[in-house]
N, C-alpha and C. Protein backbone atom coordinates (compact mmCIF):
# COMPACT_ATOMS: atom_id res chain seq x y z
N UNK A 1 25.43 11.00 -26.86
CA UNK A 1 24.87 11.00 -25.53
C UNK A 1 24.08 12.29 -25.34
N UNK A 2 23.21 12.19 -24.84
CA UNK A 2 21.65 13.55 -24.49
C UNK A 2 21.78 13.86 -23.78
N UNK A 3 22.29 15.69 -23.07
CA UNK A 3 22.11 16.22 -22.22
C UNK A 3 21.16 16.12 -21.34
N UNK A 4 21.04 15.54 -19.81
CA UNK A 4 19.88 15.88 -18.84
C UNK A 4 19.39 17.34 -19.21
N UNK A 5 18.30 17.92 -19.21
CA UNK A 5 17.89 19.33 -19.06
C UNK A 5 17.57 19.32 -17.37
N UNK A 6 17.06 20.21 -16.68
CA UNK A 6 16.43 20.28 -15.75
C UNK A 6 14.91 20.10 -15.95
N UNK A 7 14.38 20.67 -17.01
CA UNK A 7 12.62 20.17 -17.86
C UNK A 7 13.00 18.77 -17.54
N UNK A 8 13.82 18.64 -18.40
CA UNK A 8 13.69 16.97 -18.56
C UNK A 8 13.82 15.96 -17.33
N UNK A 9 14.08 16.77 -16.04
CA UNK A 9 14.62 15.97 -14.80
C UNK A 9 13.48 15.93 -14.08
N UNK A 10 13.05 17.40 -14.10
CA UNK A 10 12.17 17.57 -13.41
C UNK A 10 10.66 16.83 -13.51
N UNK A 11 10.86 16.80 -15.11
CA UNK A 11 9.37 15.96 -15.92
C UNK A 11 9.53 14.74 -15.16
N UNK A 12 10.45 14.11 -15.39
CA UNK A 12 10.52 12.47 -15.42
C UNK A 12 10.51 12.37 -13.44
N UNK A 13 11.20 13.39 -12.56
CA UNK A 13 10.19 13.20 -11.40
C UNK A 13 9.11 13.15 -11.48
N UNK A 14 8.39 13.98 -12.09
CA UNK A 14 7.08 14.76 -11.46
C UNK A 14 6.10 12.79 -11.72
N UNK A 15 6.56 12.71 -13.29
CA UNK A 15 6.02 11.43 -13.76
C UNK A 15 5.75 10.09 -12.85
N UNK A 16 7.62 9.84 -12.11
CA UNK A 16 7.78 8.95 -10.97
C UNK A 16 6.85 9.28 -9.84
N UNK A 17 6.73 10.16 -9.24
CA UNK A 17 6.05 10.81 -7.97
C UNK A 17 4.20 10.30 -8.22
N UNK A 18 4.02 10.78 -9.46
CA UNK A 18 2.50 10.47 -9.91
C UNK A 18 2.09 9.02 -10.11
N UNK A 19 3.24 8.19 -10.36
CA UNK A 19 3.25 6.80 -10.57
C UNK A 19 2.78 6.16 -9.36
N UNK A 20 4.25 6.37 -8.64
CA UNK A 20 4.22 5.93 -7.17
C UNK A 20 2.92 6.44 -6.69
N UNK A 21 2.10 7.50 -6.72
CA UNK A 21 1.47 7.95 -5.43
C UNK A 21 -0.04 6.85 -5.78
N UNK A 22 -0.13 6.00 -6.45
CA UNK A 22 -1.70 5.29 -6.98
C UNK A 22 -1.73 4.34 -5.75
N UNK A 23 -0.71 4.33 -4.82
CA UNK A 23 -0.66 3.81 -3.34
C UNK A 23 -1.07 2.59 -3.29
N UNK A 24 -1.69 1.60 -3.98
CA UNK A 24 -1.85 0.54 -4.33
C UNK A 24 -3.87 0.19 -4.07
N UNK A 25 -4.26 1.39 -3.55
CA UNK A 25 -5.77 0.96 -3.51
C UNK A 25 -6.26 1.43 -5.16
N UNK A 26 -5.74 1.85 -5.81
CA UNK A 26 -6.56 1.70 -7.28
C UNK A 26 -7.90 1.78 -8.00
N UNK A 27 -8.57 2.19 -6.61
CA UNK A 27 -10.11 2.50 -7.33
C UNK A 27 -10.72 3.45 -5.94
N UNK A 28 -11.36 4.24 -6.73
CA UNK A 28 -12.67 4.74 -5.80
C UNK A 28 -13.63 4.08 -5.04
N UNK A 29 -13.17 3.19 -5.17
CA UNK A 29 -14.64 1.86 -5.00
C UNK A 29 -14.16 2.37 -3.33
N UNK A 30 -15.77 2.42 -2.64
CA UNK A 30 -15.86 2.82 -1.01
C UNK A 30 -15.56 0.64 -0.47
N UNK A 31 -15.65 0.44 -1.13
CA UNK A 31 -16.19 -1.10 -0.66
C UNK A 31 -14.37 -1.35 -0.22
N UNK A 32 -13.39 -1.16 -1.26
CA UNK A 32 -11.90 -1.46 -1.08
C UNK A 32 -11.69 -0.64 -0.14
N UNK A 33 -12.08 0.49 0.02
CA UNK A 33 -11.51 1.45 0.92
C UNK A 33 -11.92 1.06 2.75
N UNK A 34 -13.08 0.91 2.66
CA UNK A 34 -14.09 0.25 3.86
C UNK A 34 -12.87 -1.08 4.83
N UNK A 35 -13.05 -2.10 3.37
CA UNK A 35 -11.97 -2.56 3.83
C UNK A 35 -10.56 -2.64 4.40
N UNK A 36 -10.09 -1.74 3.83
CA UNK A 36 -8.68 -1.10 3.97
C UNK A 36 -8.74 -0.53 5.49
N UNK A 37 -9.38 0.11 5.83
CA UNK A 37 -9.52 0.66 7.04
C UNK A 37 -9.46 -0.07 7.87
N UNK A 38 -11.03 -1.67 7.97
CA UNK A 38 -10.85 -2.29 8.89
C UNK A 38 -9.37 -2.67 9.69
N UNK A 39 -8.83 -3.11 7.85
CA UNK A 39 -8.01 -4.31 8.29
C UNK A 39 -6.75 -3.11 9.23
N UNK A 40 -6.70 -1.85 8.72
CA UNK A 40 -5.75 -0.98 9.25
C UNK A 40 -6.25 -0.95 10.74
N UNK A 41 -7.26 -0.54 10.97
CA UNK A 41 -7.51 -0.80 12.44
C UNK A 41 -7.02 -1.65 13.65
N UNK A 42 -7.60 -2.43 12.63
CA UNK A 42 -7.37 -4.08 13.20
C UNK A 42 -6.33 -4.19 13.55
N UNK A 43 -4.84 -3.81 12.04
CA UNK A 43 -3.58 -4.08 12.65
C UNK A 43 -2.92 -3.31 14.03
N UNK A 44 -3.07 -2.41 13.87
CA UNK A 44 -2.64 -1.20 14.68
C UNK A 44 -3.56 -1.55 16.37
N UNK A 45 -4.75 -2.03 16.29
CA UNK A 45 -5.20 -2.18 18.27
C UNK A 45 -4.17 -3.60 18.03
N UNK A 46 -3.99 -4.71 17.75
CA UNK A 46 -3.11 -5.51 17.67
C UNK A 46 -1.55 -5.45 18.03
N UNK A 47 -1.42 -4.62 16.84
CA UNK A 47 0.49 -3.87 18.10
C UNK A 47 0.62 -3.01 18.46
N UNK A 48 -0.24 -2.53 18.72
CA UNK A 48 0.08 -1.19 19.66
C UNK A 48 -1.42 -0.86 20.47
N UNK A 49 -0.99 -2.01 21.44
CA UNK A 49 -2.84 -1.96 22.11
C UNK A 49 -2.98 -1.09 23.19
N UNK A 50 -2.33 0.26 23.18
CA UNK A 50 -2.21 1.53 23.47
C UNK A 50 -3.11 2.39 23.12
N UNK A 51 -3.31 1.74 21.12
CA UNK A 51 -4.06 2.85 20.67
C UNK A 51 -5.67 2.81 21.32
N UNK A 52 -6.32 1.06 21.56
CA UNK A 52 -7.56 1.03 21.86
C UNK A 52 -8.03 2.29 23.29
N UNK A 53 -7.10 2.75 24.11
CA UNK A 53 -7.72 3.73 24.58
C UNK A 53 -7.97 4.68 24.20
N UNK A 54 -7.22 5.05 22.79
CA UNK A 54 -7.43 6.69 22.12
C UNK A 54 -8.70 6.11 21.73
N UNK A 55 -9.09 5.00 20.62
CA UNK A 55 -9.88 4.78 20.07
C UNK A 55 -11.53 4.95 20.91
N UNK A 56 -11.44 4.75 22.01
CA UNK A 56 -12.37 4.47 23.07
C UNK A 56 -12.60 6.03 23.04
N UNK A 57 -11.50 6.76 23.26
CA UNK A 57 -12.33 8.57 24.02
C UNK A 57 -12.23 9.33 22.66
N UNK A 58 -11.15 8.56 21.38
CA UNK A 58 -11.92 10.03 20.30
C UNK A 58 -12.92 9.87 19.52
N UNK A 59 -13.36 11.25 19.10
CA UNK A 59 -14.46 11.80 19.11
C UNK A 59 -14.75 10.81 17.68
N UNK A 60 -14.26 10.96 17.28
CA UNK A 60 -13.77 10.06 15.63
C UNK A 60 -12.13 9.96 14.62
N UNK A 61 -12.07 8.87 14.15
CA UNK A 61 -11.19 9.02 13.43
C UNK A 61 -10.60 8.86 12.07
N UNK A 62 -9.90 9.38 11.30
CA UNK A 62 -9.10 9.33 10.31
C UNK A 62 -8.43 8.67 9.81
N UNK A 63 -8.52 7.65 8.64
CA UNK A 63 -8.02 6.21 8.86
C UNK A 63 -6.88 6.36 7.33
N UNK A 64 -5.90 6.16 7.19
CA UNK A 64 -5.65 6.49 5.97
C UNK A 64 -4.46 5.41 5.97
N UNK A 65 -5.37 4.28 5.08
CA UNK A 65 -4.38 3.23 5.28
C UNK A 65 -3.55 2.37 4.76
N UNK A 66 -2.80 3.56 3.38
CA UNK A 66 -1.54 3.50 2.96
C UNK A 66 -1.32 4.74 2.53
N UNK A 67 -0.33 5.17 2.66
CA UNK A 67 -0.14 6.55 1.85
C UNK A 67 1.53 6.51 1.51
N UNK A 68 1.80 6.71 0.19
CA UNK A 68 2.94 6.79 -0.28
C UNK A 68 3.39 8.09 -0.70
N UNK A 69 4.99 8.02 -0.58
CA UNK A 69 5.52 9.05 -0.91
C UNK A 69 6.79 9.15 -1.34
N UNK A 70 7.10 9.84 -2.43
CA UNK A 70 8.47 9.20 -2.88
C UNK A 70 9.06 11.38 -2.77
N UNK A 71 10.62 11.19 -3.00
CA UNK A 71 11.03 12.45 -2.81
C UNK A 71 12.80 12.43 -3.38
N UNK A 72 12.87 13.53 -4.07
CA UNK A 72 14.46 13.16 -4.43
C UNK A 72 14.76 14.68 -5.07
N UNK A 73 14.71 15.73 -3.77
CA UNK A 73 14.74 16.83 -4.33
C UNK A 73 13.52 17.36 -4.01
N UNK A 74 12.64 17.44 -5.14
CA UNK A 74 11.25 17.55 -4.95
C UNK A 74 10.50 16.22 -4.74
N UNK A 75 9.56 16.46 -3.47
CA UNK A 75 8.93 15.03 -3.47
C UNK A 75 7.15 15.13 -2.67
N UNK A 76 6.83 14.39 -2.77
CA UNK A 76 5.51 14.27 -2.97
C UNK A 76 4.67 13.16 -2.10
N UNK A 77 3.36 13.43 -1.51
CA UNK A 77 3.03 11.91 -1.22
C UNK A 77 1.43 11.96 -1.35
N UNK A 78 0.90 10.95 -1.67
CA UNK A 78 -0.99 10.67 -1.53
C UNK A 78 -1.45 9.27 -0.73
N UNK A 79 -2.10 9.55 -0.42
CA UNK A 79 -2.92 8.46 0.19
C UNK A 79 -4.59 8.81 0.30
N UNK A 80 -5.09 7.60 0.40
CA UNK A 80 -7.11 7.54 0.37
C UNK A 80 -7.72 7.12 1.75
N UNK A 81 -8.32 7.47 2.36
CA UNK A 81 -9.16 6.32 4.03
C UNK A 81 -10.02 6.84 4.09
N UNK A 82 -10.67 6.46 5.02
CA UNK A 82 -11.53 7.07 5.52
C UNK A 82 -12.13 7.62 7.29
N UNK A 83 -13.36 8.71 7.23
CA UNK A 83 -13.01 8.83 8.65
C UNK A 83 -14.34 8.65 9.26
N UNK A 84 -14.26 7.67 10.22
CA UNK A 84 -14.27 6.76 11.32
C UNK A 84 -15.05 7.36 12.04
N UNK A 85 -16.80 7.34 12.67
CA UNK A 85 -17.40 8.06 13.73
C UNK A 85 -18.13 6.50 14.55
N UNK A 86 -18.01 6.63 15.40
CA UNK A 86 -18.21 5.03 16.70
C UNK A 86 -17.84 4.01 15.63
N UNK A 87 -18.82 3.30 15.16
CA UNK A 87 -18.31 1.99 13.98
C UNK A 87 -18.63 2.00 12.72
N UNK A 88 -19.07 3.38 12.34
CA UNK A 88 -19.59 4.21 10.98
C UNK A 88 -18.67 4.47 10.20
N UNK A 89 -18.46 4.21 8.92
CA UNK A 89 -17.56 5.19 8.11
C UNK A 89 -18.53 6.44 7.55
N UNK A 90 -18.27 7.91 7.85
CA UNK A 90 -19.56 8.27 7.81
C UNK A 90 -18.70 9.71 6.56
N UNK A 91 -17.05 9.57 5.85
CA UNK A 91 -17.24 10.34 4.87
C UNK A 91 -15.51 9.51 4.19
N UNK A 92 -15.53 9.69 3.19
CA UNK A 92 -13.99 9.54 2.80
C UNK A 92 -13.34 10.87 2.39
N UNK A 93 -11.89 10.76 2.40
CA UNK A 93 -10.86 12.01 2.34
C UNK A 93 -9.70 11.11 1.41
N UNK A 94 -8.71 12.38 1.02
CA UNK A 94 -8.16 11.60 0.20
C UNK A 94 -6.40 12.61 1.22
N UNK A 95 -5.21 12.34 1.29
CA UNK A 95 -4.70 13.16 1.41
C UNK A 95 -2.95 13.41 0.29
N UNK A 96 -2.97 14.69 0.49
CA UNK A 96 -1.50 14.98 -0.53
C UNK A 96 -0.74 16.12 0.16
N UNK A 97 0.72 15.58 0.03
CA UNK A 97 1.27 16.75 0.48
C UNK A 97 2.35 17.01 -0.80
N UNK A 98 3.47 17.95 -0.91
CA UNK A 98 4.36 18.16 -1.45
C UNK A 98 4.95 18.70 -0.54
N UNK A 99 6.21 18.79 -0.90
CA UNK A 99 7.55 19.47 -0.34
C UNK A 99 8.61 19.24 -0.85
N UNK A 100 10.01 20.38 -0.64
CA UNK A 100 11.01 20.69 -1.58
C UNK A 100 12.04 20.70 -0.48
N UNK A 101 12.96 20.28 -0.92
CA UNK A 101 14.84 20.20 0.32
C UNK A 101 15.21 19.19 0.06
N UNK A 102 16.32 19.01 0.86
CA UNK A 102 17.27 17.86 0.91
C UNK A 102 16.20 16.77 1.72
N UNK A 103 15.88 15.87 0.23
CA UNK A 103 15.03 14.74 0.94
C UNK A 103 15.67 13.24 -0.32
N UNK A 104 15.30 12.34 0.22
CA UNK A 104 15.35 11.73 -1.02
C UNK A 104 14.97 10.00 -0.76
N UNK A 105 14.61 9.09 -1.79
CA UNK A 105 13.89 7.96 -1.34
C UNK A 105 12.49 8.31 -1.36
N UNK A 106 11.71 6.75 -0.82
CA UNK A 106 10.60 6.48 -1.16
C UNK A 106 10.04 5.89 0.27
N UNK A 107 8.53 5.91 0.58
CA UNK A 107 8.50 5.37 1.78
C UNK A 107 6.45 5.01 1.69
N UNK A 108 5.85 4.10 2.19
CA UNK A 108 4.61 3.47 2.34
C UNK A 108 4.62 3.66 3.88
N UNK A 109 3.27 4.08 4.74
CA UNK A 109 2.78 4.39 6.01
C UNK A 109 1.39 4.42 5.97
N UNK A 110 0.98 3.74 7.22
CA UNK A 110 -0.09 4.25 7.43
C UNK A 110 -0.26 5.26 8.49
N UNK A 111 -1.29 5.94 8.68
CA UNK A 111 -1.65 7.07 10.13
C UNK A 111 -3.41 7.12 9.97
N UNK A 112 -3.45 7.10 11.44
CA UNK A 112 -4.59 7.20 12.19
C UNK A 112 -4.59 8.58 12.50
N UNK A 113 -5.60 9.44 12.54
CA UNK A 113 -5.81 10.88 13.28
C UNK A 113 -6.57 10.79 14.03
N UNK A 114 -6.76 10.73 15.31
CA UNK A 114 -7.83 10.73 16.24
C UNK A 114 -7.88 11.85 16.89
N UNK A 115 -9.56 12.60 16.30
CA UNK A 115 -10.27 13.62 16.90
C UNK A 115 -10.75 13.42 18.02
N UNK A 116 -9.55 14.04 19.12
CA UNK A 116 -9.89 13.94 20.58
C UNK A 116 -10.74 14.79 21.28
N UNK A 117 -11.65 15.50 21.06
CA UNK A 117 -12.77 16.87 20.73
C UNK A 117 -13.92 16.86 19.83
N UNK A 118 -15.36 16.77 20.42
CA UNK A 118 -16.24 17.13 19.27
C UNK A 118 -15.83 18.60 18.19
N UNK A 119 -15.28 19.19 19.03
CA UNK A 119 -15.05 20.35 18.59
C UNK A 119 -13.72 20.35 17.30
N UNK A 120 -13.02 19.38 17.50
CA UNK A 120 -11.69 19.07 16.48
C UNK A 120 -12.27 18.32 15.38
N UNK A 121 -13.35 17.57 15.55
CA UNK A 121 -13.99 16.98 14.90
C UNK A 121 -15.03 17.37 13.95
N UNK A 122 -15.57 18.33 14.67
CA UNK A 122 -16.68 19.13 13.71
C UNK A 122 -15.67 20.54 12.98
N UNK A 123 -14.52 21.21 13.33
CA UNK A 123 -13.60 21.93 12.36
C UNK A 123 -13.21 21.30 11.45
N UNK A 124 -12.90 19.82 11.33
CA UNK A 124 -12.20 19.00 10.49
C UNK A 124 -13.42 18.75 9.67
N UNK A 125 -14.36 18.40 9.87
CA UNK A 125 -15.47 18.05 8.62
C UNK A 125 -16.46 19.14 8.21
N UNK A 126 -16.04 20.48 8.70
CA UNK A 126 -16.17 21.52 8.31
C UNK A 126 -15.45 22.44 7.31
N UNK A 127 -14.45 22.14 7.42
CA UNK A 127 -13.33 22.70 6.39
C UNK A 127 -13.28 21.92 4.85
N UNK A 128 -13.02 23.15 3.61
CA UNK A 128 -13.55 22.58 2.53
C UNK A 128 -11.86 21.42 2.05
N UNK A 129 -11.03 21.65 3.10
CA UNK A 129 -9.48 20.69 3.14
C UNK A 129 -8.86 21.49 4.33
N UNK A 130 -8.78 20.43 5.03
CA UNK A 130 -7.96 20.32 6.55
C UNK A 130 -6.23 20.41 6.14
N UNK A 131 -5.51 21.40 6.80
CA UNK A 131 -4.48 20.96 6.63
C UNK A 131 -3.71 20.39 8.02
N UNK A 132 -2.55 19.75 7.54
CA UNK A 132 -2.16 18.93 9.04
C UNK A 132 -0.88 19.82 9.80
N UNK A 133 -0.78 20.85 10.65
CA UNK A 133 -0.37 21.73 11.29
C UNK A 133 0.59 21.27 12.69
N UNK A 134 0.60 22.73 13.19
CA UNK A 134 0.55 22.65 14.21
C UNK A 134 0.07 22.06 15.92
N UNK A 135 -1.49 22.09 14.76
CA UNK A 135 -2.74 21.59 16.59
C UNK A 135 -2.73 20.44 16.63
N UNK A 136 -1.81 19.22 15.83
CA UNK A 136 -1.37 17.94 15.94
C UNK A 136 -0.22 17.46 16.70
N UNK A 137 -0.73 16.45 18.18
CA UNK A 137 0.54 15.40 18.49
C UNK A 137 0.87 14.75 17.99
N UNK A 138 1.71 14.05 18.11
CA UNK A 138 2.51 12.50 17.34
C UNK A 138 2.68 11.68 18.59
N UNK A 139 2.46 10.47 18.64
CA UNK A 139 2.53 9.33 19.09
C UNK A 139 3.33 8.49 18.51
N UNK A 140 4.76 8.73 18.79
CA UNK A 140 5.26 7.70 18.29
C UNK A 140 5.71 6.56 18.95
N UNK A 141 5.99 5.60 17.99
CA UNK A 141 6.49 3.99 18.79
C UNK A 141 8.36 4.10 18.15
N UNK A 142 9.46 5.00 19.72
CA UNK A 142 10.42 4.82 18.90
C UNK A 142 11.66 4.23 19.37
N UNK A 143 11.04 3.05 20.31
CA UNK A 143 11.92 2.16 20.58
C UNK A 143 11.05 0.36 20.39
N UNK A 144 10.25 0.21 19.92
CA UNK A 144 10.03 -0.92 19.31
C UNK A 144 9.23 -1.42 20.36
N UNK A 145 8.49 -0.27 21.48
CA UNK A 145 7.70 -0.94 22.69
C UNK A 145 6.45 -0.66 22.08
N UNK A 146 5.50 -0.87 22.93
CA UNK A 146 4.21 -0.64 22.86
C UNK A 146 4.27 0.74 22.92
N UNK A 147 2.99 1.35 21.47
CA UNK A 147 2.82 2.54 21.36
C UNK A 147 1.58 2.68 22.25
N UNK A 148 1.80 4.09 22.95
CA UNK A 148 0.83 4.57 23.85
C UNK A 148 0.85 5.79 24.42
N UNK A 149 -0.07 6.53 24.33
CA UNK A 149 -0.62 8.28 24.28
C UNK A 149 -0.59 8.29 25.92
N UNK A 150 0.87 9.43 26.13
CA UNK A 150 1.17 9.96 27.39
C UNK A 150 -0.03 10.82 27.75
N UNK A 151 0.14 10.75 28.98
CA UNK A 151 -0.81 12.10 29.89
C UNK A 151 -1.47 13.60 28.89
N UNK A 152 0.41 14.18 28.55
CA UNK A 152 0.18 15.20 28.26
C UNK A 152 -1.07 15.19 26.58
N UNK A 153 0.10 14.01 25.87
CA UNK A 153 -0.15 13.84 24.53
C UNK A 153 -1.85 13.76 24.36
N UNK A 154 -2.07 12.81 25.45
CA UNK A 154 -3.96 13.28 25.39
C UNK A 154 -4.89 14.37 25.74
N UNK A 155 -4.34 15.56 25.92
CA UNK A 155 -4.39 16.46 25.96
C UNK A 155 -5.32 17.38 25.11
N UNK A 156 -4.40 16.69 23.45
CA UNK A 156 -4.29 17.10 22.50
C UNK A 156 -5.63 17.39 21.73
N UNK A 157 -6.23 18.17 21.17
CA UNK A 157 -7.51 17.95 20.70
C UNK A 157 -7.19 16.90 19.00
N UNK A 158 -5.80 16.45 18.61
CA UNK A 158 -5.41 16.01 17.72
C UNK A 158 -4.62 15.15 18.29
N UNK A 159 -4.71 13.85 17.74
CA UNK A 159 -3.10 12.81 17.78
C UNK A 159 -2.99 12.15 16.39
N UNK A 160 -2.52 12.21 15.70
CA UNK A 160 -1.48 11.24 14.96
C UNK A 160 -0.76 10.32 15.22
N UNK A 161 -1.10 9.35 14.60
CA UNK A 161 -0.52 7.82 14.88
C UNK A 161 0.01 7.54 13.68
N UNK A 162 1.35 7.20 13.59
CA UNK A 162 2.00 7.15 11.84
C UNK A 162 2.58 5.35 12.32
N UNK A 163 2.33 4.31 11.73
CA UNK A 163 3.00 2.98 11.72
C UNK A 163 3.11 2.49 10.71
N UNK A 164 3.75 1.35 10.16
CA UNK A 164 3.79 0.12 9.48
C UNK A 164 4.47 1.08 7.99
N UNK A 165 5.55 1.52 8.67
CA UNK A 165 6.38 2.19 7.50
C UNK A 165 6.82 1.45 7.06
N UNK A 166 7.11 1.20 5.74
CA UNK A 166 8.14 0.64 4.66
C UNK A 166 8.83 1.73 3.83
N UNK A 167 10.14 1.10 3.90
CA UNK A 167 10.59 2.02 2.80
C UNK A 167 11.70 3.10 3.23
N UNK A 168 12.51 3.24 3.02
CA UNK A 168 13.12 4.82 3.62
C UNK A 168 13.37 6.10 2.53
N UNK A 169 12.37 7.48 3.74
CA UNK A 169 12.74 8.55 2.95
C UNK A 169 13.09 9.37 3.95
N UNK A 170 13.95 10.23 3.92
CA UNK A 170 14.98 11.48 4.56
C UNK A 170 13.81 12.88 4.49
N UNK A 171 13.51 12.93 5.42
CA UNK A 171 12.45 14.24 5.58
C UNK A 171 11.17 14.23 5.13
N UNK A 172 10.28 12.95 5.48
CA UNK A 172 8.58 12.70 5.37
C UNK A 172 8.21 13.52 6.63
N UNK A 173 6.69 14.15 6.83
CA UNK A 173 6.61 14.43 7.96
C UNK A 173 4.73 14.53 7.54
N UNK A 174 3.97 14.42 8.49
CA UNK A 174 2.88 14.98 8.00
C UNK A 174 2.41 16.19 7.80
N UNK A 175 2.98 17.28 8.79
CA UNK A 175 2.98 18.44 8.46
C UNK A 175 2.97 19.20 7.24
N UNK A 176 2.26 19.97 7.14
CA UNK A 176 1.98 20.29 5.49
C UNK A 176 1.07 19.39 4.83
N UNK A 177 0.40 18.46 5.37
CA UNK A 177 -0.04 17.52 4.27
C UNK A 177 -1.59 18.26 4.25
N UNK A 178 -2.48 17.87 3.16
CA UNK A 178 -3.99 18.68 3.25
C UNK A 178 -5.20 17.00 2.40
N UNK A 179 -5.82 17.43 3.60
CA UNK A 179 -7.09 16.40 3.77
C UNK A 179 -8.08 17.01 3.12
N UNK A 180 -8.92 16.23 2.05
CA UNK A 180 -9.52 16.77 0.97
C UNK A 180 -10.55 15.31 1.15
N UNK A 181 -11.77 16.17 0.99
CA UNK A 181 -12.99 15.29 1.39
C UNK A 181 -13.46 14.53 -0.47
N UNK A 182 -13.63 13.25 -0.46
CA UNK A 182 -13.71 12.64 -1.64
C UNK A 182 -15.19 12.15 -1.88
N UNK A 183 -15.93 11.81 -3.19
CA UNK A 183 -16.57 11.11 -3.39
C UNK A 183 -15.83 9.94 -4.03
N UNK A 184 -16.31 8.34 -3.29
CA UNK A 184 -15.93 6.92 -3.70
C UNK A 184 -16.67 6.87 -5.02
């Protein structure tokens, strides 16, 4: 019988994490991605027809519409979308985070970022990778009602919209994650 090493534990994460993160869109192609978005759109004003008022006043948005992430110790997540100006897709981003703690499991999400500010909007496609901080709300849906952006929450020159999770993992968050502008 073969001793685990920690190399050897750590390899065969790092391997799993890189597997998992191909998120299931599989190509650069802008045409899959284009699509992906719609249909993410689409789902999200559909159950949670809350969001069509963010959609209406932000400035543009961030469509990223699967992103996986697996974690067991050290864990990891990527996802591809694109971001959204009136009915334009006018750049794609790709995003990745890492992080280390008591986490563990695997989990599929999508999230919307809606730039509630020309001004949040033009920092974000100004920066050579956005990271996802502090100057972000969350909107969440966490009793199974209709999701919908309080008073304050619109406020925000940022909201985050995270839905259509599958999967369970113990300490996902977007925080920390970094938005990196792609060629399709």
């Amino acid at each position: 019988m073969e001793k685990l090493t920690r190399r050897a534990f750590g390899a065969g994460l790092l391997g799993t994490s890189l597997a998992a993160c191909s998120n299931g869109v599989g190509t650069d192609n802008a045409a899959v991605i284009d699509a992906r978005v719609a249909s993410t759109l689409s789902f999200m004003k559909d159950r949670y027809p809350g969001t069509k008022s963010l959609e209406e006043r932000a400035s543009g948005m961030l469509v990223m519409p699967l992103v996986t992430g697996v974690g067991l110790g050290l864990g990891g997540s990527y996802g591809r979308g694109a971001l959204v100006v009136g009915e334009s897709v006018v750049d794609y981003y790709s995003v990745a985070s890492g992080s280390a703690g008591l986490q563990i499991g695997a989990q599929q999400y999508s999230h919307v970022l809606f730039f509630m500010t020309p001004e949040a909007l033009m920092d974000f496609r100004s920066s050579p990778g956005w990271s996802a901080g502090g100057n972000i709300e969350y909107a969440v849906n966490d009793q199974g009602e209709t999701l919908r952006a309080e008073t304050l929450t619109s406020l925000s020159p940022v909201i985050a919209v995270i839905f259509a999770q599958a999967g369970l993992r113990i300490g996902a968050t977007l925080e920390g994650s970094k938005y990196t502008r792609i060629i399709p």
